[in-house]
Structures are given as structure tokens and as C-alpha cells.
N, C-alpha and C. Protein backbone atom coordinates (compact mmCIF):
# COMPACT_ATOMS: atom_id res chain seq x y z
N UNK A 1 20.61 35.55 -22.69
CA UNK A 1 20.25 34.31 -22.02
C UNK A 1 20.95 33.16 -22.74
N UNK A 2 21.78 32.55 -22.01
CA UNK A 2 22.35 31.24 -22.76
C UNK A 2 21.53 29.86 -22.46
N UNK A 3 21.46 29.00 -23.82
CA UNK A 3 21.31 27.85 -24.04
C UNK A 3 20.80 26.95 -22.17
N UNK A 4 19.84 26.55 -21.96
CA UNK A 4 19.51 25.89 -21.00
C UNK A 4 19.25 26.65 -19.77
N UNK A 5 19.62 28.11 -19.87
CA UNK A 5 19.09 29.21 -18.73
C UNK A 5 17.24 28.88 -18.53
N UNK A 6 16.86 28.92 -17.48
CA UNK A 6 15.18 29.39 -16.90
C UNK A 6 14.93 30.85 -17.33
N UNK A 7 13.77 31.00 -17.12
CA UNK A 7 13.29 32.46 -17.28
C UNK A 7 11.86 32.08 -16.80
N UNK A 8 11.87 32.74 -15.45
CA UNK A 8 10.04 32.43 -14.80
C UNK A 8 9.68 33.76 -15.61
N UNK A 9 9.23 33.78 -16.40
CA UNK A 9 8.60 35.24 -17.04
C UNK A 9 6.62 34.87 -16.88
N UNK A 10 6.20 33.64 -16.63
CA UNK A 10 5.20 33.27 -17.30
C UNK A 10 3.97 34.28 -15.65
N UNK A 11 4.33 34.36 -15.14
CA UNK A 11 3.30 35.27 -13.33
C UNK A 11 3.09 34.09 -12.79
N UNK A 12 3.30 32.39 -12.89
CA UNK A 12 2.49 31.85 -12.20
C UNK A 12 3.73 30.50 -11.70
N UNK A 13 5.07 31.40 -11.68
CA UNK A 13 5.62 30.52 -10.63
C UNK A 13 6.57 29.32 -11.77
N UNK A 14 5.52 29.65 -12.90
CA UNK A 14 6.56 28.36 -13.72
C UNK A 14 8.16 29.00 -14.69
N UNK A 15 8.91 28.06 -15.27
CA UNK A 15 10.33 28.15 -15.46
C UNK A 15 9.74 27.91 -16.74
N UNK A 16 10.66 28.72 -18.27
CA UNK A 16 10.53 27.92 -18.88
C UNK A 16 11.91 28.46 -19.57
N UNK A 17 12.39 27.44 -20.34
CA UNK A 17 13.95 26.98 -20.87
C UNK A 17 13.83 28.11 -21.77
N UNK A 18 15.14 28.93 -21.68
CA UNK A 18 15.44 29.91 -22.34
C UNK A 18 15.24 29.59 -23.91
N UNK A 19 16.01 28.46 -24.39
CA UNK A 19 15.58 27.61 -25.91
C UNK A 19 13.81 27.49 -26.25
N UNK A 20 13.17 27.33 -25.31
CA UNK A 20 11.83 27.62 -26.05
C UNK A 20 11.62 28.72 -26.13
N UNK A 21 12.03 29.67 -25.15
CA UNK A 21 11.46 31.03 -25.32
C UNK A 21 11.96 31.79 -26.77
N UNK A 22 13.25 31.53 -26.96
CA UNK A 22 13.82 32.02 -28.15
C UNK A 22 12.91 31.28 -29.35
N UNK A 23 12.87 30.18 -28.90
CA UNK A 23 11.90 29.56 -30.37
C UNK A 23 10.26 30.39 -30.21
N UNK A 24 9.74 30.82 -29.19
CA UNK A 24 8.34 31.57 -28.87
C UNK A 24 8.68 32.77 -30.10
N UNK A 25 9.68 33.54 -29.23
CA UNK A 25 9.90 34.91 -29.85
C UNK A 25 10.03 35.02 -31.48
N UNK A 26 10.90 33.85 -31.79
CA UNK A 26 10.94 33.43 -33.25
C UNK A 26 9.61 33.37 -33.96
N UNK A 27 9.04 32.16 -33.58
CA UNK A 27 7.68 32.54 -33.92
C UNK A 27 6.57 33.87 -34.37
N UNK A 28 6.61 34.18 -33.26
CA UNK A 28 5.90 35.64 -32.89
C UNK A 28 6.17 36.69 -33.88
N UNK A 29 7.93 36.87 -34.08
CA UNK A 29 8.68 37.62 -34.87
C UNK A 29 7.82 37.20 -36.73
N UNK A 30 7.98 35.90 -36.71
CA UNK A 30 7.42 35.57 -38.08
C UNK A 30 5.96 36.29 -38.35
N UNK A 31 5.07 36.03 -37.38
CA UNK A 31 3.90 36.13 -37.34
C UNK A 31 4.06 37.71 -37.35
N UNK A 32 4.66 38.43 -36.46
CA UNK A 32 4.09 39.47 -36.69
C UNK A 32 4.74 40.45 -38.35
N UNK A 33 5.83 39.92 -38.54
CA UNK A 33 6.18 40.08 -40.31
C UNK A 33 5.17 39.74 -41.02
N UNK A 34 4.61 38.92 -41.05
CA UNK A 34 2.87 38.00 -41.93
C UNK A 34 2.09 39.21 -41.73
N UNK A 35 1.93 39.53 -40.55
CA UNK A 35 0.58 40.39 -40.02
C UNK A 35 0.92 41.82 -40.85
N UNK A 36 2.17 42.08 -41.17
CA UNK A 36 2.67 43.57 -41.26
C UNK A 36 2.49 43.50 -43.12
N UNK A 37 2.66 42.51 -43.76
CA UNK A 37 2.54 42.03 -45.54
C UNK A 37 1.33 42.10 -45.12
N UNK A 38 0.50 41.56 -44.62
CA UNK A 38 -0.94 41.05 -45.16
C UNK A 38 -1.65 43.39 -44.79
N UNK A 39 -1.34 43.66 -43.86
CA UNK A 39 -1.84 45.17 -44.00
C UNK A 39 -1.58 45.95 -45.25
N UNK A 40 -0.41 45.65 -45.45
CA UNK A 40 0.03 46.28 -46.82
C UNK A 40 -0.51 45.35 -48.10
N UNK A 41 -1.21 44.42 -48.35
CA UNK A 41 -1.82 43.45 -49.21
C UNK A 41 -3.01 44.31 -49.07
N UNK A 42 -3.53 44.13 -48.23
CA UNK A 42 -5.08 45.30 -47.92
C UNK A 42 -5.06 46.30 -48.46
N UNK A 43 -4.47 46.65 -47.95
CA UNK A 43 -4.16 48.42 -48.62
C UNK A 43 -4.40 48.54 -49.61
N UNK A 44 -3.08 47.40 -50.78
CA UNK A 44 -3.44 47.57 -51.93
C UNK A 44 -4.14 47.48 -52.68
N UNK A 45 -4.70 45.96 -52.07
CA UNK A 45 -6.04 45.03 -52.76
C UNK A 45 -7.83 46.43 -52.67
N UNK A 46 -7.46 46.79 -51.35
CA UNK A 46 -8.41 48.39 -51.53
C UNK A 46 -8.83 49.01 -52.33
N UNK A 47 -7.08 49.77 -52.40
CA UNK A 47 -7.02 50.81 -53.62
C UNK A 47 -7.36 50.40 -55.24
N UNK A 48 -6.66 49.01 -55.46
CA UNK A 48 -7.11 48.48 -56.55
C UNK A 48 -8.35 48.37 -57.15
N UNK A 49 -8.95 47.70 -55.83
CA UNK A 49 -10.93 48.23 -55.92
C UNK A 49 -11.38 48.75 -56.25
N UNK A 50 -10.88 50.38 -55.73
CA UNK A 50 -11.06 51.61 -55.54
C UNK A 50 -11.40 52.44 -56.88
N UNK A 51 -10.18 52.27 -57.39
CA UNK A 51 -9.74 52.46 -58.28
C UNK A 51 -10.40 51.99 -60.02
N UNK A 52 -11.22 50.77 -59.82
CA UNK A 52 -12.17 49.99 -61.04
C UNK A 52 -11.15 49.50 -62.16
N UNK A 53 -9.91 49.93 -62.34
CA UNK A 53 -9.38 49.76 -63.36
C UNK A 53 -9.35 48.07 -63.38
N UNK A 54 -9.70 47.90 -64.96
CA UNK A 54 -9.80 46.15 -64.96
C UNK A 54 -8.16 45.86 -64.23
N UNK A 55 -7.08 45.83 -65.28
CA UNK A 55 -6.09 45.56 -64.65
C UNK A 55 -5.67 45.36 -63.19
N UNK A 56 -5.80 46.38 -62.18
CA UNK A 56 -5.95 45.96 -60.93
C UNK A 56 -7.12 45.19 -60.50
N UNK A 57 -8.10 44.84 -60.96
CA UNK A 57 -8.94 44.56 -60.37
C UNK A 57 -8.26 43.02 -60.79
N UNK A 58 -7.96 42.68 -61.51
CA UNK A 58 -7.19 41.44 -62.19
C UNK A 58 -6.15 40.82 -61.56
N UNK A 59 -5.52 41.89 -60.95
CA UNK A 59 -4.20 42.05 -60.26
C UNK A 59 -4.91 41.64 -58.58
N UNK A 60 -5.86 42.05 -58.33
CA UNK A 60 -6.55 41.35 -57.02
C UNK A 60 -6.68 39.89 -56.61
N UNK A 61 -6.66 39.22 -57.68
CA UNK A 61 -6.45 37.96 -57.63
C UNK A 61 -5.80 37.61 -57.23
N UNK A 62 -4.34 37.36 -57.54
CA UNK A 62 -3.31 36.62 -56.69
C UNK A 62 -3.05 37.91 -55.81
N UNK A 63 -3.31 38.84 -55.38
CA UNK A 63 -3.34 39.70 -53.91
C UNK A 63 -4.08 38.91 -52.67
N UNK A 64 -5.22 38.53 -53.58
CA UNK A 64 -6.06 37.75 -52.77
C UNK A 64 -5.52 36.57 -51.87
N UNK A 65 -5.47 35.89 -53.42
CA UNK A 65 -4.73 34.60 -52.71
C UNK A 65 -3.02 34.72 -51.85
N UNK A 66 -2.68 35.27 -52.65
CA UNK A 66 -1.64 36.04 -51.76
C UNK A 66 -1.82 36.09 -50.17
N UNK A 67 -2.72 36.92 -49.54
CA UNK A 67 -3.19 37.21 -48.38
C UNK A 67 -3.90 35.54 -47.93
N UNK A 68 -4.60 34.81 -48.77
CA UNK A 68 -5.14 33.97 -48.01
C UNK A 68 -3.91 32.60 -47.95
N UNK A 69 -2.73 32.71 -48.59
CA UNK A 69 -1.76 31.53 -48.06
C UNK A 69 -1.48 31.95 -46.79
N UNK A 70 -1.03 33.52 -46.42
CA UNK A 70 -0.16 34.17 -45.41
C UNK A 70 -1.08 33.55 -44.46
N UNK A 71 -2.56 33.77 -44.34
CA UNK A 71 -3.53 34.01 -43.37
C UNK A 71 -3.38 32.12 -43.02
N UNK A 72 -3.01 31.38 -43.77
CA UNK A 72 -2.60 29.62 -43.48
C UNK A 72 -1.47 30.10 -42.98
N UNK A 73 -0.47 30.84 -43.17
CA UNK A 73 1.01 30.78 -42.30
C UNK A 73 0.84 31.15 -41.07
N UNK A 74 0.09 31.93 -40.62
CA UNK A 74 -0.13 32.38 -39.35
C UNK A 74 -0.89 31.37 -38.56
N UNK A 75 -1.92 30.63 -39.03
CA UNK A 75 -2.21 29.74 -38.42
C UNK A 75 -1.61 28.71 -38.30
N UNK A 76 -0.60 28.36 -39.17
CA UNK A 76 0.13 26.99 -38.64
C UNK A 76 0.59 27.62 -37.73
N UNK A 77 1.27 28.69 -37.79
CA UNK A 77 2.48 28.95 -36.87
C UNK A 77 1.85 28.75 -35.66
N UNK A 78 0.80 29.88 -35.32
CA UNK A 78 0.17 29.63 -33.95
C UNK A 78 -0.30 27.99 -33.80
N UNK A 79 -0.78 27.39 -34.31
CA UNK A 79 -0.39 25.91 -33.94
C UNK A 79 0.33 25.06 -32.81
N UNK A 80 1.63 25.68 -34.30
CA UNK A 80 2.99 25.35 -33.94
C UNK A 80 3.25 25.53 -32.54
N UNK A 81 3.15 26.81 -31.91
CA UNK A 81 3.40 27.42 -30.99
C UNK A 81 2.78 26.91 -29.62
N UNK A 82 1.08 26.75 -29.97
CA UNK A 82 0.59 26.25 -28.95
C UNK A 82 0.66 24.71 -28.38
N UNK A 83 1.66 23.83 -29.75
CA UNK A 83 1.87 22.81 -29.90
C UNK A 83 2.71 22.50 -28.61
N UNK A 84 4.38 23.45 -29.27
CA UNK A 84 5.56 23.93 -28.46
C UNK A 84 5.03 24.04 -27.29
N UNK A 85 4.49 24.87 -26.81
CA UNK A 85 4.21 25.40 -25.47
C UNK A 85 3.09 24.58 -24.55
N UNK A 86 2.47 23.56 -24.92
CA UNK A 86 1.88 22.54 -24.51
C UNK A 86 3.02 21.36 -24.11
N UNK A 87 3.81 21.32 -24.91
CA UNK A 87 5.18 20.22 -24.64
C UNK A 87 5.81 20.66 -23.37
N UNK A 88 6.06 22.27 -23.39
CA UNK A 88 7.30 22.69 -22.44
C UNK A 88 6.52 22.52 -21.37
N UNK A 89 5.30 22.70 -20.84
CA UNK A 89 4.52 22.80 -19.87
C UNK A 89 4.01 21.68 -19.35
N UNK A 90 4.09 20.46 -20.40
CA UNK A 90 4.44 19.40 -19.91
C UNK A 90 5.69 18.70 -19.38
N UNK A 91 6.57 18.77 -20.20
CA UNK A 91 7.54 18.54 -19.71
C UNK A 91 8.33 19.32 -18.25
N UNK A 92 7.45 20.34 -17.80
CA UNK A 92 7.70 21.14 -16.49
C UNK A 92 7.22 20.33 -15.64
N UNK A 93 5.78 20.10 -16.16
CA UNK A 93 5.23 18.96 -14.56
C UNK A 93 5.68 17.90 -14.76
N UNK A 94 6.12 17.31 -15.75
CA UNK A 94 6.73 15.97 -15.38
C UNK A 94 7.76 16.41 -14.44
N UNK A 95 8.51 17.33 -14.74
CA UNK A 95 9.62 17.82 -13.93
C UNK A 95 9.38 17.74 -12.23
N UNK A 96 8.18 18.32 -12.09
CA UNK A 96 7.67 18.40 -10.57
C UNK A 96 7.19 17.37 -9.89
N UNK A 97 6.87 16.16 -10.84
CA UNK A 97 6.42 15.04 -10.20
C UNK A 97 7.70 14.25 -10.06
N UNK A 98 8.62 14.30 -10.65
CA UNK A 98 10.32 13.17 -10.25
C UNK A 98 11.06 14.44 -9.48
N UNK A 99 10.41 16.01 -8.89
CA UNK A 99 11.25 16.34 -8.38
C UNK A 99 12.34 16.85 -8.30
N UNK A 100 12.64 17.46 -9.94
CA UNK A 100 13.94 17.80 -10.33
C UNK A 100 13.89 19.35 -9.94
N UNK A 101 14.63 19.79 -9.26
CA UNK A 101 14.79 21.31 -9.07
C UNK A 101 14.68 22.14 -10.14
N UNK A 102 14.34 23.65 -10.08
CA UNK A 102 14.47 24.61 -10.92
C UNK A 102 13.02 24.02 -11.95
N UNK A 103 12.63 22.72 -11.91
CA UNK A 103 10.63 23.03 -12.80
C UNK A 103 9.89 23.34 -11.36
N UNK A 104 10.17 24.18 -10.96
CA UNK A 104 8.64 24.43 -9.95
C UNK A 104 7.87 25.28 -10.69
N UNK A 105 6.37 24.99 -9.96
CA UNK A 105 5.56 25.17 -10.66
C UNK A 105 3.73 25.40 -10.04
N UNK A 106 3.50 26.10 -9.65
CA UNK A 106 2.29 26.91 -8.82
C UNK A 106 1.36 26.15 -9.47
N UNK A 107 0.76 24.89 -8.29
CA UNK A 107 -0.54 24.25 -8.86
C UNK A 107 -1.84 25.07 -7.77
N UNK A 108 -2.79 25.06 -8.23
CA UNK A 108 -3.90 25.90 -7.64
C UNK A 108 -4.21 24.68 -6.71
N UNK A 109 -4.84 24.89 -5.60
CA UNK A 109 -6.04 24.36 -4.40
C UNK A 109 -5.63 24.29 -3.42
């Protein structure tokens, strides 16, 4: 998809600019890398438990916190995202109200 292409992918009739979608996927991509560390943080932070040895149990600490910055990265991101995607969806109906071809956009009633 090049730079300024549509993509109605969304079921409800709307367009959205190939450039946000790549910035969506970007996103998503991050988030789901976060999601894939923080399982393997678990795991370990577990076994460490598990395990009683002071040292790991010591070592849980910054595991911890570890997991609880990531668990702030994921939420900005989704933020971010719902930020992004509140803009593009605005900027679609503005599109439909001056009429510019290619933002159509399926209003209900």
C-alpha cells in the first residue's frame, strides 16, 4: 500500500489512509512485543517464587518493576492509538461534510 492509498478495511463503509493504518499496525506490533516480555517476566518472576531461594526472590524486584513499566507502555500506547484513531475518524467526517470524495462514510438512521 503506498503513502496516501484508502483501505475501507474498517465493515462500516469508512476509508482510512493507508499512513495511519501502518502507524495502527506499528503500534499493535509494539504492544504485542510488550505482551510477549511481560509472559516471559511471569514465568520467571514464578519460578523465582517457586523456587524460595533469597537471591531470586531479590531478583523479583526489578522483575517486578520491570513488568510494571512495560504494563505503563502498553497503556500509553493504547492511548496513543485510540488518540490516532479518534483524529482519523474525525478527520473522515470532516471529509463528508465539505464533500471531498473517497471519505465516505456509513452514518446510521
Amino acid at each position: 500500500m503506498m503513502e496516501g492509498d484508502r483501505f475501507s478495511g474498517l465493515g462500516n463503509g469508512t476509508q482510512v489512509d493507508g499512513k495511519v493504518l501502518q502507524t495502527f499496525q506499528k503500534s499493535f506490533l509494539q504492544v504485542e512485543n510488550i505482551l510477549d516480555q511481560n509472559r516471559q517476566l511471569i514465568n520467571e518472576i514464578n519460578q523465582n517464587h517457586e523456587s524460595k531461594i533469597p537471591d531470586n526472590l531479590s531478583r523479583n524486584v526489578g522483575l517486578i518493576r520491570e513488568l510494571n513499566n512495560n504494563i505503563r507502555r502498553v497503556v500509553d500506547l493504547y492511548a496513543d492509538l485510540s488518540l490516532s484513531f479518534t483524529r482519523s475518524m474525525e478527520a473522515s467526517s470532516e471529509g463528508d461534510s465539505e464533500g471531498k470524495p473517497g471519505h465516505k462514510r456509513n452514518r446510521p438512521g
